[in-house]
Protein backbone atom coordinates (compact mmCIF):
# COMPACT_ATOMS: atom_id res chain seq x y z
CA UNK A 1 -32.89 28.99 -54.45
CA UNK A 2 -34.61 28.45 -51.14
CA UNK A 3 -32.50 26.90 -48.92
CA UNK A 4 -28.89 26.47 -47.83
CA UNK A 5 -26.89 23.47 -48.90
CA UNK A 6 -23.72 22.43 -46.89
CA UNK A 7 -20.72 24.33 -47.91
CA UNK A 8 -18.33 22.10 -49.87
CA UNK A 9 -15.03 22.38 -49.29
CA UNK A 10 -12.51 22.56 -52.00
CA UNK A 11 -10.88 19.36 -53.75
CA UNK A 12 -14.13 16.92 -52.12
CA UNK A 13 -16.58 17.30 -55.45
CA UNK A 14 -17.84 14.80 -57.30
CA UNK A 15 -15.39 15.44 -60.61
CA UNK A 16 -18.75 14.30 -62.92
CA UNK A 17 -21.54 16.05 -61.25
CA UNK A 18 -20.00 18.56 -59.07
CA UNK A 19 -21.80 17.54 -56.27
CA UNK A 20 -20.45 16.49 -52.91
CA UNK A 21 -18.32 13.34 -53.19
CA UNK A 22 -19.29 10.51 -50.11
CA UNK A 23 -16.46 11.43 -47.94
CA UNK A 24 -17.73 15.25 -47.83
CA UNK A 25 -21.30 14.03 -47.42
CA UNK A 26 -19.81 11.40 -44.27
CA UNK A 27 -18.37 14.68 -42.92
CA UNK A 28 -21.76 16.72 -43.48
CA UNK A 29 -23.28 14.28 -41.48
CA UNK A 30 -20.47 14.07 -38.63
CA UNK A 31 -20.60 17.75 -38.51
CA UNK A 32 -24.31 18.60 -38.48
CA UNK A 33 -24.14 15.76 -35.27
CA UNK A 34 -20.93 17.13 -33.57
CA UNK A 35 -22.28 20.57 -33.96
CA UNK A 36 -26.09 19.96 -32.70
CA UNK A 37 -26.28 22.18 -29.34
CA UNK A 38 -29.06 20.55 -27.53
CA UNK A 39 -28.33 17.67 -25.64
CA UNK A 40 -31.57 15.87 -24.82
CA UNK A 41 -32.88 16.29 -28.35
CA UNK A 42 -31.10 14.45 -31.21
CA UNK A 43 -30.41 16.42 -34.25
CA UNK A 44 -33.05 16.32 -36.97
CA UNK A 45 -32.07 14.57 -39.51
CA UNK A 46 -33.41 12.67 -42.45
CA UNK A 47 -31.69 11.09 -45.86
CA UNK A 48 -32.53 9.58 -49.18
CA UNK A 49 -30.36 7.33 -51.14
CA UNK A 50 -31.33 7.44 -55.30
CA UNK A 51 -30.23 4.72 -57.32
CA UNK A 52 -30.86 4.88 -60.96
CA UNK A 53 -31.56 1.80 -62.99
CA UNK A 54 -30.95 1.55 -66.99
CA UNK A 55 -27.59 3.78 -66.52
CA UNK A 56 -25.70 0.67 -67.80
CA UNK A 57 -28.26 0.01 -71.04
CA UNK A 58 -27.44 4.32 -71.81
CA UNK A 59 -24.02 3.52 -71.63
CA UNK A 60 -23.80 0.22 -73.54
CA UNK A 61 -26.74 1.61 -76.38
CA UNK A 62 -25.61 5.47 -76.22
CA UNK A 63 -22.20 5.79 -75.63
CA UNK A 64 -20.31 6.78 -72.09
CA UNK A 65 -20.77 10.07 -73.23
CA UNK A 66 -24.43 9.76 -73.00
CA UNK A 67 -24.65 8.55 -69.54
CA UNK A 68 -21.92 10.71 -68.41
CA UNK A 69 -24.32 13.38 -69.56
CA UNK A 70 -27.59 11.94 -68.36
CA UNK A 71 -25.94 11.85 -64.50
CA UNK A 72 -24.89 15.41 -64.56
CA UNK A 73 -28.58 16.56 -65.72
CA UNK A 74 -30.10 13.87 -62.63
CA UNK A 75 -27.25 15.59 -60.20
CA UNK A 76 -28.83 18.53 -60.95
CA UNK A 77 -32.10 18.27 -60.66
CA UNK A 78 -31.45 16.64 -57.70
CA UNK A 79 -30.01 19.74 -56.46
CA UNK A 80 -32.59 22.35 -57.82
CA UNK A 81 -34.98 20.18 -56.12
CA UNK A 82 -33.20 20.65 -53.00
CA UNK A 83 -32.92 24.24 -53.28
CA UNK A 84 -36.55 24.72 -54.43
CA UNK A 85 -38.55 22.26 -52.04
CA UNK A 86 -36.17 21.80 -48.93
CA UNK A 87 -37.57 24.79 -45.91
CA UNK A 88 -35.86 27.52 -45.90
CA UNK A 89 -34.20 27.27 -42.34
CA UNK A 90 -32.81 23.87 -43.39
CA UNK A 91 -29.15 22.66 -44.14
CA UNK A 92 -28.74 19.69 -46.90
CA UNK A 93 -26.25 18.26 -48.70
CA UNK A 94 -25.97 16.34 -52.10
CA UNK A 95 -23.55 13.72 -53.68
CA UNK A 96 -22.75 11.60 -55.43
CA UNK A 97 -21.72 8.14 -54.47
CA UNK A 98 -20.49 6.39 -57.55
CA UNK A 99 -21.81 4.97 -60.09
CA UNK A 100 -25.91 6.07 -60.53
CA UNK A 101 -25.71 6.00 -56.89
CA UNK A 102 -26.92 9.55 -54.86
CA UNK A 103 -27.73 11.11 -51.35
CA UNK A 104 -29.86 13.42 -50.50
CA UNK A 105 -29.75 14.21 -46.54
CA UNK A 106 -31.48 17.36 -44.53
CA UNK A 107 -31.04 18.20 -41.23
CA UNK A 108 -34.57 20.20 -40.54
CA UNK A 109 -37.43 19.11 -38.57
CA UNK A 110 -39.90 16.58 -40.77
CA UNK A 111 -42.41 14.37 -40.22
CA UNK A 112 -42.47 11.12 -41.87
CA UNK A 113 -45.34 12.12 -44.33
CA UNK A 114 -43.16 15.19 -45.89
CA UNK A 115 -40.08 13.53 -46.18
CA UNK A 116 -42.31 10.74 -48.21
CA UNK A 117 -43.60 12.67 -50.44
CA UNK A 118 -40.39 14.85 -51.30
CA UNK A 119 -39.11 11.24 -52.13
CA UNK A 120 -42.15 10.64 -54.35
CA UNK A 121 -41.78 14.12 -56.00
CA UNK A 122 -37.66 13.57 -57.08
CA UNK A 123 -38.55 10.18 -58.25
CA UNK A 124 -41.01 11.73 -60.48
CA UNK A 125 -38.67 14.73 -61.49
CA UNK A 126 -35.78 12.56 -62.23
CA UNK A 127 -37.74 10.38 -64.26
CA UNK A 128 -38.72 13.23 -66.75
CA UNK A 129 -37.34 12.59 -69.76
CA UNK A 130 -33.34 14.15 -70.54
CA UNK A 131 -32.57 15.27 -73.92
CA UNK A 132 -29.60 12.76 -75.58
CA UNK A 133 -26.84 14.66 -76.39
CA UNK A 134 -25.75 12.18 -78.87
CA UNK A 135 -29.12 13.00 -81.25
CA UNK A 136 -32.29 10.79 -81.03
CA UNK A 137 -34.52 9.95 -78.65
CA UNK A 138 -34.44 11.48 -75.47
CA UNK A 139 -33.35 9.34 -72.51
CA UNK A 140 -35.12 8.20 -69.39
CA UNK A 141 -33.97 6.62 -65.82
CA UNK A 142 -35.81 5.38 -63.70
CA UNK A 143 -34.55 5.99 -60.12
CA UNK A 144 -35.41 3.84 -56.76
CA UNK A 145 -35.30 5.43 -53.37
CA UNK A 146 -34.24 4.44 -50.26
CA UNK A 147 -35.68 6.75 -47.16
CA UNK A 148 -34.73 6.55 -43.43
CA UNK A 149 -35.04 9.04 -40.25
CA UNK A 150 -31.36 9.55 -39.02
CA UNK A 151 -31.78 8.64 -35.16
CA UNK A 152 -29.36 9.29 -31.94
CA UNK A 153 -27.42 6.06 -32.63
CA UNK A 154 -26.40 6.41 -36.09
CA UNK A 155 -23.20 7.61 -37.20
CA UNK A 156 -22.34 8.48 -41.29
CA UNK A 157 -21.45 5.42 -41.88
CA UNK A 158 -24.20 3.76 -40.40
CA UNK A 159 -26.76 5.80 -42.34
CA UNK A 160 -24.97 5.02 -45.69
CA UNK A 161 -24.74 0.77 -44.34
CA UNK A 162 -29.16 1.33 -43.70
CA UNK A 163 -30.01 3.19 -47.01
CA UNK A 164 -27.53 0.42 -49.00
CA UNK A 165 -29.52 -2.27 -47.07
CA UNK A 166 -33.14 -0.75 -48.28
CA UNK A 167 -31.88 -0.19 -51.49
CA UNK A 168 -30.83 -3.94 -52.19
CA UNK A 169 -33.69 -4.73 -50.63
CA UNK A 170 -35.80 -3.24 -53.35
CA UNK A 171 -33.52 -4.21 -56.24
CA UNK A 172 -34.17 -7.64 -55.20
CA UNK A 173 -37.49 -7.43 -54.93
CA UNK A 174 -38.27 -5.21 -58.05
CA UNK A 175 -41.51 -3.86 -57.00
CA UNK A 176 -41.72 -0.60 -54.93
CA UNK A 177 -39.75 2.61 -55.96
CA UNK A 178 -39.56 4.14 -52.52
CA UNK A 179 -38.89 2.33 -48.95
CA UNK A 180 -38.06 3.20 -45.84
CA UNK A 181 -34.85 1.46 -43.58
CA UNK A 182 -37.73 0.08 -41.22
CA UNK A 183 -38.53 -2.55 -44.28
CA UNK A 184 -42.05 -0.97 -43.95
CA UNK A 185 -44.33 -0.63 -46.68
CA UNK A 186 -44.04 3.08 -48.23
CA UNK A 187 -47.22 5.24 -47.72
CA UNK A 188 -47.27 8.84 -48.28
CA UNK A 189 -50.82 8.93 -46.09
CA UNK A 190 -52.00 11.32 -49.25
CA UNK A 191 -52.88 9.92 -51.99
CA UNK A 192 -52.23 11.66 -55.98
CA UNK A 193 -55.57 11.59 -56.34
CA UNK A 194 -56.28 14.03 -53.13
CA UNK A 195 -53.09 15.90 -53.67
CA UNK A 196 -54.77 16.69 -57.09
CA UNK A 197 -58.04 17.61 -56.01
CA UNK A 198 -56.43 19.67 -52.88
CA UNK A 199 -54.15 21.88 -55.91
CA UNK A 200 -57.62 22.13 -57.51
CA UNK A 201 -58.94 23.71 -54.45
CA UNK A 202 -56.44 25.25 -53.53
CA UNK A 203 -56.06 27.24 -56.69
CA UNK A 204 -60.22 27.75 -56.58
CA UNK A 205 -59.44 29.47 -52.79
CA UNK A 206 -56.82 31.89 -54.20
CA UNK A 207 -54.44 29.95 -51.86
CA UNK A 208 -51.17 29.54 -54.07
CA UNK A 209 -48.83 32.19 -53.00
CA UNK A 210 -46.86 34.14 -55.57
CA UNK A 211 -43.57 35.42 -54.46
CA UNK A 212 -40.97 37.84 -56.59
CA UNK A 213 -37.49 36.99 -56.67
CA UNK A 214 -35.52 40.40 -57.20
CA UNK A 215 -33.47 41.44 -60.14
CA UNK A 216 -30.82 43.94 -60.39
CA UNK A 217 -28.75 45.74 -62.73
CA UNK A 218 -24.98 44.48 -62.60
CA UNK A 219 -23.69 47.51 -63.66
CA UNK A 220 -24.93 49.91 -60.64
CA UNK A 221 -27.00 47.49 -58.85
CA UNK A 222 -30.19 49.00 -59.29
CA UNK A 223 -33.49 46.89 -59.13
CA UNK A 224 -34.75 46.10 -62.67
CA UNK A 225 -37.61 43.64 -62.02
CA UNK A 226 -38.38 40.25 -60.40
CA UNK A 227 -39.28 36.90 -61.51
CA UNK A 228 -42.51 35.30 -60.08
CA UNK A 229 -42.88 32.18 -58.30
CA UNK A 230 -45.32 29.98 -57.07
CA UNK A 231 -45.30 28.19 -53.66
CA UNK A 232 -48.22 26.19 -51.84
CA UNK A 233 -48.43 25.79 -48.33
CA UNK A 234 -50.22 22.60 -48.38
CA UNK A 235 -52.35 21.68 -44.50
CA UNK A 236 -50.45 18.10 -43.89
CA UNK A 237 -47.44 17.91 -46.17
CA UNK A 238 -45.93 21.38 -45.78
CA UNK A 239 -44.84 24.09 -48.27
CA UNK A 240 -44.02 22.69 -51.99
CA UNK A 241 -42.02 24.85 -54.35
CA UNK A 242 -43.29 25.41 -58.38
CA UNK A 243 -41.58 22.67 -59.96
CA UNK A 244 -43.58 20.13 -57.48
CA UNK A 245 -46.38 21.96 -58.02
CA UNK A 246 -46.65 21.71 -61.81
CA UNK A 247 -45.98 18.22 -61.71
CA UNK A 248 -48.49 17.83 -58.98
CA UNK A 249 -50.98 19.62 -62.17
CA UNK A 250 -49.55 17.57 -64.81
CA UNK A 251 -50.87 14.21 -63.57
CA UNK A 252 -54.44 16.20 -62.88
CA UNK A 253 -53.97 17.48 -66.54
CA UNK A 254 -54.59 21.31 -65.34
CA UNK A 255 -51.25 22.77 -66.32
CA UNK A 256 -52.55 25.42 -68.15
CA UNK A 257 -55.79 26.09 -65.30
CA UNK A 258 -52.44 26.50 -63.16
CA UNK A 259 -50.00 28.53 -64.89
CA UNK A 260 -52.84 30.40 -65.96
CA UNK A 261 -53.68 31.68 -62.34
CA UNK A 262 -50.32 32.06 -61.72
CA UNK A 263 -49.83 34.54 -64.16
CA UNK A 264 -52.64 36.70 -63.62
CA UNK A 265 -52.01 37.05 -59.65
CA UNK A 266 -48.31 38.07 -60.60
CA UNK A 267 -49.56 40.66 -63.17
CA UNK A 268 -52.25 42.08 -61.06
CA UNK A 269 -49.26 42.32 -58.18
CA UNK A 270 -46.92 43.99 -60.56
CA UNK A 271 -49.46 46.65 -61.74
CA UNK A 272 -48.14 48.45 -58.47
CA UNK A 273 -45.18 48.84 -59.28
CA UNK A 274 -43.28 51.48 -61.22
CA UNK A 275 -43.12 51.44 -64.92
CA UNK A 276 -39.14 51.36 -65.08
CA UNK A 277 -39.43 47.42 -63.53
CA UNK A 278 -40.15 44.21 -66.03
CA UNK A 279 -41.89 41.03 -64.65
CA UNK A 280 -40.46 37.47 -65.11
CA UNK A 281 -42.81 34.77 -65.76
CA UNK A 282 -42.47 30.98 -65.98
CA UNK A 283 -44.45 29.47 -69.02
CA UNK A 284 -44.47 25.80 -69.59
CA UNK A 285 -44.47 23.23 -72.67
CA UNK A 286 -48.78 23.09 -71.97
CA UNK A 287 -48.79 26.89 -72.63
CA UNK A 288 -46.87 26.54 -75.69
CA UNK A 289 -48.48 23.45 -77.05
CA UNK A 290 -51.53 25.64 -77.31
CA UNK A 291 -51.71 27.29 -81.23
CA UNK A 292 -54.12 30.37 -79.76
CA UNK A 293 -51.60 31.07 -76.19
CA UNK A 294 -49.90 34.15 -77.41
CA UNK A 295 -53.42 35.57 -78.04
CA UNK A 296 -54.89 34.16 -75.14
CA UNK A 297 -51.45 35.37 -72.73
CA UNK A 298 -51.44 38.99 -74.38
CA UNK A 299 -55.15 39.47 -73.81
CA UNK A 300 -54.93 38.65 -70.33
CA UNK A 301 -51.89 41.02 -69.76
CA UNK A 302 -54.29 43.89 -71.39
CA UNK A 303 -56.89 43.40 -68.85
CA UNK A 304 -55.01 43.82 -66.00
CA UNK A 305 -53.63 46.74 -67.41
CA UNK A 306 -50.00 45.11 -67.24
CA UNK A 307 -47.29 46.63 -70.44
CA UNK A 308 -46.33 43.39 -72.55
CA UNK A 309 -43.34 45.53 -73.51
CA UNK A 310 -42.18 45.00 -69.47
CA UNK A 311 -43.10 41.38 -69.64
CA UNK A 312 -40.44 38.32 -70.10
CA UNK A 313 -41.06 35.03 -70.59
CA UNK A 314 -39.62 32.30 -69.65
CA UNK A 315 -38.76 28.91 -71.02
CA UNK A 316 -36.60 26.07 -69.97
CA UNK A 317 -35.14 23.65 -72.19
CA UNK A 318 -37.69 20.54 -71.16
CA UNK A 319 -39.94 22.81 -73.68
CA UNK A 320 -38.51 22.68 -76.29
CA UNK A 321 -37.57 18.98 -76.86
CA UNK A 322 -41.27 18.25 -78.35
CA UNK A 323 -41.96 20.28 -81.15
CA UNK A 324 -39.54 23.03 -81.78
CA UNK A 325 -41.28 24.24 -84.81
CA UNK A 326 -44.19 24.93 -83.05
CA UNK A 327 -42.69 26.33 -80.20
CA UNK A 328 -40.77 28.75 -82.35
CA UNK A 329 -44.17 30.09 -83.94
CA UNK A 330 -45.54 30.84 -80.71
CA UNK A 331 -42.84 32.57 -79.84
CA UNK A 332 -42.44 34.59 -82.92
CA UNK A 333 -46.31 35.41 -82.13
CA UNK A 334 -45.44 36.58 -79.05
CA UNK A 335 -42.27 38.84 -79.97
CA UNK A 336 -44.83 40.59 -82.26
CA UNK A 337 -46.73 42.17 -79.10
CA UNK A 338 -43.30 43.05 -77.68
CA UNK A 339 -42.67 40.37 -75.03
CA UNK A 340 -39.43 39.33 -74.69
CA UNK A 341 -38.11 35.75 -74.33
CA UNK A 342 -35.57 34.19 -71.93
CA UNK A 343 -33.90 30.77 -72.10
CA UNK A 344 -34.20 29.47 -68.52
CA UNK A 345 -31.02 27.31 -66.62
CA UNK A 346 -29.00 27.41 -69.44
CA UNK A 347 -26.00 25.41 -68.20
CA UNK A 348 -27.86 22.64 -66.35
CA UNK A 349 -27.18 19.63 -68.43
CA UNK A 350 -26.99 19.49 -71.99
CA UNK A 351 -28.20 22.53 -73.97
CA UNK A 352 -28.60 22.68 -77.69
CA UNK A 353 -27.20 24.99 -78.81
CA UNK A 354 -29.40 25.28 -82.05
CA UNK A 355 -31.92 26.43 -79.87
CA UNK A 356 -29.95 29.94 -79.40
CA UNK A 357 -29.66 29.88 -83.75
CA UNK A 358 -33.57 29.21 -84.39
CA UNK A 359 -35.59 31.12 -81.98
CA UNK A 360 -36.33 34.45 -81.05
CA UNK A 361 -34.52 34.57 -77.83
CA UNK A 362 -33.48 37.63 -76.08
CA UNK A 363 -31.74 36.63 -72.82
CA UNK A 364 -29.96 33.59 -71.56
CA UNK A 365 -30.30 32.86 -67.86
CA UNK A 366 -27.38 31.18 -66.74
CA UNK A 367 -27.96 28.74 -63.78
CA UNK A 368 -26.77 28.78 -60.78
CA UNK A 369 -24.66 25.74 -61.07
CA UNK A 370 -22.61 28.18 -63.85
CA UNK A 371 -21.32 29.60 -60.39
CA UNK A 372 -20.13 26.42 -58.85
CA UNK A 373 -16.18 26.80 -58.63
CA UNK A 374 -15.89 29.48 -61.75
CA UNK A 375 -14.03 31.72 -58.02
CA UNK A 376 -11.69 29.26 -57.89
CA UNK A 377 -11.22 26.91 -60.67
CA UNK A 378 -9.55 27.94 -64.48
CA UNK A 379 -11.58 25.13 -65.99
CA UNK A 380 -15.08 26.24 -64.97
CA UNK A 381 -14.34 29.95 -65.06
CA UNK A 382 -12.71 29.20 -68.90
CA UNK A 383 -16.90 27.77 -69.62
CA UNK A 384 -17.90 30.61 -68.01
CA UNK A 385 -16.20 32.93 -70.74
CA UNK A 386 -16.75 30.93 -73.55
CA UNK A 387 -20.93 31.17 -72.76
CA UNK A 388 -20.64 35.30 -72.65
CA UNK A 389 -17.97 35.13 -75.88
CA UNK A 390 -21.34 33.24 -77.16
CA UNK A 391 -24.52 35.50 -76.00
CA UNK A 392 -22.14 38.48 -77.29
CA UNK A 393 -21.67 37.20 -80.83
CA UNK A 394 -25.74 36.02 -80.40
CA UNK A 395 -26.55 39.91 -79.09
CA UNK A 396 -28.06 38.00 -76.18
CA UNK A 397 -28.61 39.50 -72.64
CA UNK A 398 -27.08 37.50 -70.02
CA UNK A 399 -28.92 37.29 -66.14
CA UNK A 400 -26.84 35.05 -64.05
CA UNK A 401 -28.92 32.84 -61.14
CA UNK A 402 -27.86 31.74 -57.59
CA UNK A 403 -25.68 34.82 -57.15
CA UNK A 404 -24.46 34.32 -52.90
CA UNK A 405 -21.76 36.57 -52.64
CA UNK A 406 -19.90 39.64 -53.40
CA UNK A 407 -17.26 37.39 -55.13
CA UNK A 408 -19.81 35.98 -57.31
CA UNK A 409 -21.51 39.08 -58.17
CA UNK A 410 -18.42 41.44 -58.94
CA UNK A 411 -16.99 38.29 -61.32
CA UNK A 412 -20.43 37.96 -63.49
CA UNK A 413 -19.72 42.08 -63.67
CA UNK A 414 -16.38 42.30 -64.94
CA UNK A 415 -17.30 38.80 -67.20
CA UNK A 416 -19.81 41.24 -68.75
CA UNK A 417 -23.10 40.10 -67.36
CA UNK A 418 -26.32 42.39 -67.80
CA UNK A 419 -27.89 41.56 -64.42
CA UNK A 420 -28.36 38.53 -61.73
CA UNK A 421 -30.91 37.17 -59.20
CA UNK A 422 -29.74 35.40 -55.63
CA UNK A 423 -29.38 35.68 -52.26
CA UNK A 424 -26.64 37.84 -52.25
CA UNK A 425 -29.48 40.41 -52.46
CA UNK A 426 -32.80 38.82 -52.05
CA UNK A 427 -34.50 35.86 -51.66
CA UNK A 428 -37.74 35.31 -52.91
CA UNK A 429 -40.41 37.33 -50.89
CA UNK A 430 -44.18 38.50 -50.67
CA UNK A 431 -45.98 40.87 -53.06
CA UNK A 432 -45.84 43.28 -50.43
CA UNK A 433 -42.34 42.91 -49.27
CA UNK A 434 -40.87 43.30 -53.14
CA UNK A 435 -43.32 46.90 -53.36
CA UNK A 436 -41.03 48.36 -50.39
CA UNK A 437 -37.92 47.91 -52.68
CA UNK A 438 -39.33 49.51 -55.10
């Protein structure tokens, strides 16, 4: 996580999604205004509404049940795209409005440009494809969003009366996906084509910046290891996070020229460090599509000298949904040279739980959502226990994500959690920054 959402007080969630409900996102709004401390500058502020279109055909071909499910896996990538690409300094807030209806407002200094093309990148991560968790095909949405810059003379209701206005506005017309509450035509001012040749570039100029995201021990919080990210500080639209970034290489079709480099900075970085830490990496459904990447991945790790006994990898369930035969004989390849596998943001959405049966998996990471409420509510904490009651009868480590507090930390302890990542301890920082914990 990257950034701090708005604190969401008990009793005003979404009961669905667990986001924000509208009257806690009206009151974000009020607040961030009331509590703005210069007088001559209006607050920063900037919102997105997301409609989704087709959640009526999932429910009426699917089953409630289906598009219940598809709107809690959009809430949250809505909200790990948040976390991820929103700056660091900056306070946001998600909800849910009803319906397929959602908000997405910052308070941060943006130009017009970013806060375009964060609109462009959600529209293309919600639009990835969610697993049905009735069987069959796997389900798509396709959402429309409706931009505006929150200025001096708007109040939370009157930013929630503009975006409504764009969005109807585009429903009616059918043709653009994104629009701003000037009724101006959309332009990011950077086309996909140069975004995709600047990642190229970038890459070429050793200018994607790998941070480490610290991991400790739950037991005597010791530091075990880190898990390696990716972030890009891109000239004219600002810094974008590793899911952006991968998408950014998908439509350039240089996934693998991506992850790739990624991987071998974040090896070459953790040869420093002492023997008794593993590295986390990030490998995608590209890597795994590939019959020779286990041979390919384990030779690389040899030539930088990196153990593949200290190595994990990890996988997220997006993976997994194309050919899990194939996936599980790479990863049996790779258990043979001693890496070990991690299923990635288990607890975001729907997980299948025949993944856990079938595949060689050593660790569950449980995301951060997992943590939303377990403090305070017998419902969530009741999941919470039935996951570990799992990953014990499985033998499968459990790392818990998005760990904040004390609270949060001393519960995944005493729920019998191996070890956790957050910002309780760390956030995610340079190369040179992680060696000094070490």
């Amino acid at each position: 996580m990257a950034s701090m959402p708005y604190e969401i007080i008990g009793g005003t969630r979404d009961p669905l999604t667990s986001l924000a409900d509208q009257a806690q996102a009206r009151e974000a709004i009020a607040q961030w205004q009331r509590d703005w401390p210069h007088s001559t500058i209006p607050c920063p502020m900037h919102a997105m509404l997301i409609t989704l279109g087709r959640i009526d055909t999932v429910n009426v071909a699917f089953g409630e049940s289906a598009g219940d499910g598809a709107l809690v896996e959009i809430a949250q990538r809505i909200k790990h795209f948040a976390a991820d690409e929103l700056e660091s300094s900056s306070a946001w807030i998600a909800a849910r409005l009803g319906g397929g209806s959602f908000l997405l407002a910052a308070r941060q200094e943006c130009s017009r440009e970013r806060w375009q093309w964060l609109a462009e990148a959600l529209a293309d991560a919600i639009a990835m494809p969610i697993a049905n968790p009735e069987g069959g095909a796997s389900l798509r949405l396709w959402p429309r969003l409706a931009l505006m810059r929150v200025t001096e003379n708007d109040d939370a209701d009157s930013v929630l009366d503009r975006l409504s206005e764009v969005a109807a506005r585009m429903r009616d017309s059918n043709r653009r996906r994104i629009d701003w509450s000037a009724g101006e035509v959309a332009r990011s001012g950077r086309s996909n084509q140069q975004l995709e040749a600047d990642l190229l570039a970038a890459i070429d100029r050793d200018e994607i910046e790998i941070l480490f995201q610290p991991q400790y021990a739950l037991d005597d919080d010791r530091l075990i290891g880190a898990e390696a990210l990716a972030r890009w500080e891109h000239p004219v639209i600002g810094r974008i996070g590793a899911g952006t970034l991968f998408q950014i290489a998908e439509r350039a079709d240089h996934v693998a020229h991506l992850s790739r480099h990624i991987a071998r900075r974040a090896l070459e970085e953790a040869l420093k460090w002492p023997e008794s830490l593993r590295l986390s990496l990030n490998i995608t459904p590209v890597d795994l599509a590939a019959e020779n990447f286990a041979i390919d991945f384990a030779r690389m790790a040899e030539r930088t000298g990196f153990s593949l006994g200290r190595i994990t990898l990890e996988i997220i369930e997006q993976v997994l949904l194309a050919d899990l035969d194939r996936v599980s004989r790479v990863l049996d390849q790779l258990k043979l040279f001693g890496i070990r596998i991690a299923l990635d943001d288990f607890g975001a959405g729907f997980c299948n739980f025949r993944y856990l049966k079938v595949l060689p998996i050593d660790c569950i990471k449980l995301d951060r959502s997992m943590l939303d409420g377990v403090l305070d509510d017998e419902r969530d904490l009741a999941v919470f226990r039935a996951i570990m009651a799992m990953a014990d009868a499985l033998d499968l480590k459990v790392l818990v994500e998005g760990v904040e507090n004390e609270a949060q930390r001393d519960l995944a302890r005493a729920e019998g959690c191996e070890s956790y990542q957050g910002f309780f301890r760390a956030k995610p920082i340079a190369p040179g920054e992680f060696l000094k914990l070490t």
